[in-house]
Protein backbone atom coordinates (compact mmCIF):
# COMPACT_ATOMS: atom_id res chain seq x y z
CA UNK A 1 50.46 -49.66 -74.10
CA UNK A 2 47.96 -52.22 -72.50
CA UNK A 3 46.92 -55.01 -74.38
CA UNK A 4 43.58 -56.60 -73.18
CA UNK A 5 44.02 -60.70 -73.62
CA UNK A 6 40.05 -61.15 -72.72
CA UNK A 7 38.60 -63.61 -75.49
CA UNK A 8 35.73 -60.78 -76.38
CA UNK A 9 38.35 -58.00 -77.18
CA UNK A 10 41.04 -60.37 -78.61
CA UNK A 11 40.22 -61.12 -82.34
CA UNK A 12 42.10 -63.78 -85.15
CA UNK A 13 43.99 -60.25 -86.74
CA UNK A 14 45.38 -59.34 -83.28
CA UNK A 15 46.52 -62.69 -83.29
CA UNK A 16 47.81 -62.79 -86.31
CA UNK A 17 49.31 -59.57 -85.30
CA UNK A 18 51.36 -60.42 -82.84
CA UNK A 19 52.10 -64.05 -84.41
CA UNK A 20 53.41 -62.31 -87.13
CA UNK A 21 55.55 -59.72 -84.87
CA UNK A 22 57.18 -62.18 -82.39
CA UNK A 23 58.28 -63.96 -85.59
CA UNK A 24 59.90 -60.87 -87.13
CA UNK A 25 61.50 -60.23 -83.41
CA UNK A 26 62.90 -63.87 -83.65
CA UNK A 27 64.15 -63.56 -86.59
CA UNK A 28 66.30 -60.66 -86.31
CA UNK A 29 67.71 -61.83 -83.17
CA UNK A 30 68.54 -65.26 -84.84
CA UNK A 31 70.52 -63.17 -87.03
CA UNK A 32 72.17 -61.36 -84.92
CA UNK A 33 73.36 -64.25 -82.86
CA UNK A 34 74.35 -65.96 -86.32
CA UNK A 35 76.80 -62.72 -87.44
CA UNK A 36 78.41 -63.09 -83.88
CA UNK A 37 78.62 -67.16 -84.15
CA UNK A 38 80.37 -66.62 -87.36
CA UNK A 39 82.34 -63.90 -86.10
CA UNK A 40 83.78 -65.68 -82.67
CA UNK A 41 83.96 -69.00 -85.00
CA UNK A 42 86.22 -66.89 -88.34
CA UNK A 43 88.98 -66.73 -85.87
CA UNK A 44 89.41 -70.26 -84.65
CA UNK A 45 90.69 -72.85 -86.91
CA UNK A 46 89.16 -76.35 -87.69
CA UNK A 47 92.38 -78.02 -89.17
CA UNK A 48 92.08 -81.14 -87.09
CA UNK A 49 88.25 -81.65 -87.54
CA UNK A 50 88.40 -81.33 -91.33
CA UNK A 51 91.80 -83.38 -91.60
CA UNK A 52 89.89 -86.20 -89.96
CA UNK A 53 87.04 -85.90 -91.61
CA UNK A 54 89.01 -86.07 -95.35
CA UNK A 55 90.52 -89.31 -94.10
């Protein structure tokens, strides 16, 4: 679909709009890259970071 960016057929809702959709879109990928973080991360072990940090 073509989207015409000219300032006479682009109006505040289609701005909105898309505002609205690219922050949904960043969203979900910001949760997808958290669920893998967390996954790679559950395996590895922090014992010497938190040992130093309790002393």
């Amino acid at each position: 679909m073509f989207f015409c960016l000219r300032s006479d057929n682009f109006n505040l809702k289609t701005q909105w709009e898309l505002f609205l959709f690219y922050l949904l879109k960043s969203g979900c990928c910001l949760v997808i890259f958290y669920i893998f973080f967390k996954l790679l991360m559950s395996r590895s072990t922090f014992s010497t970071s938190t040992a130093s940090l309790c002393w």
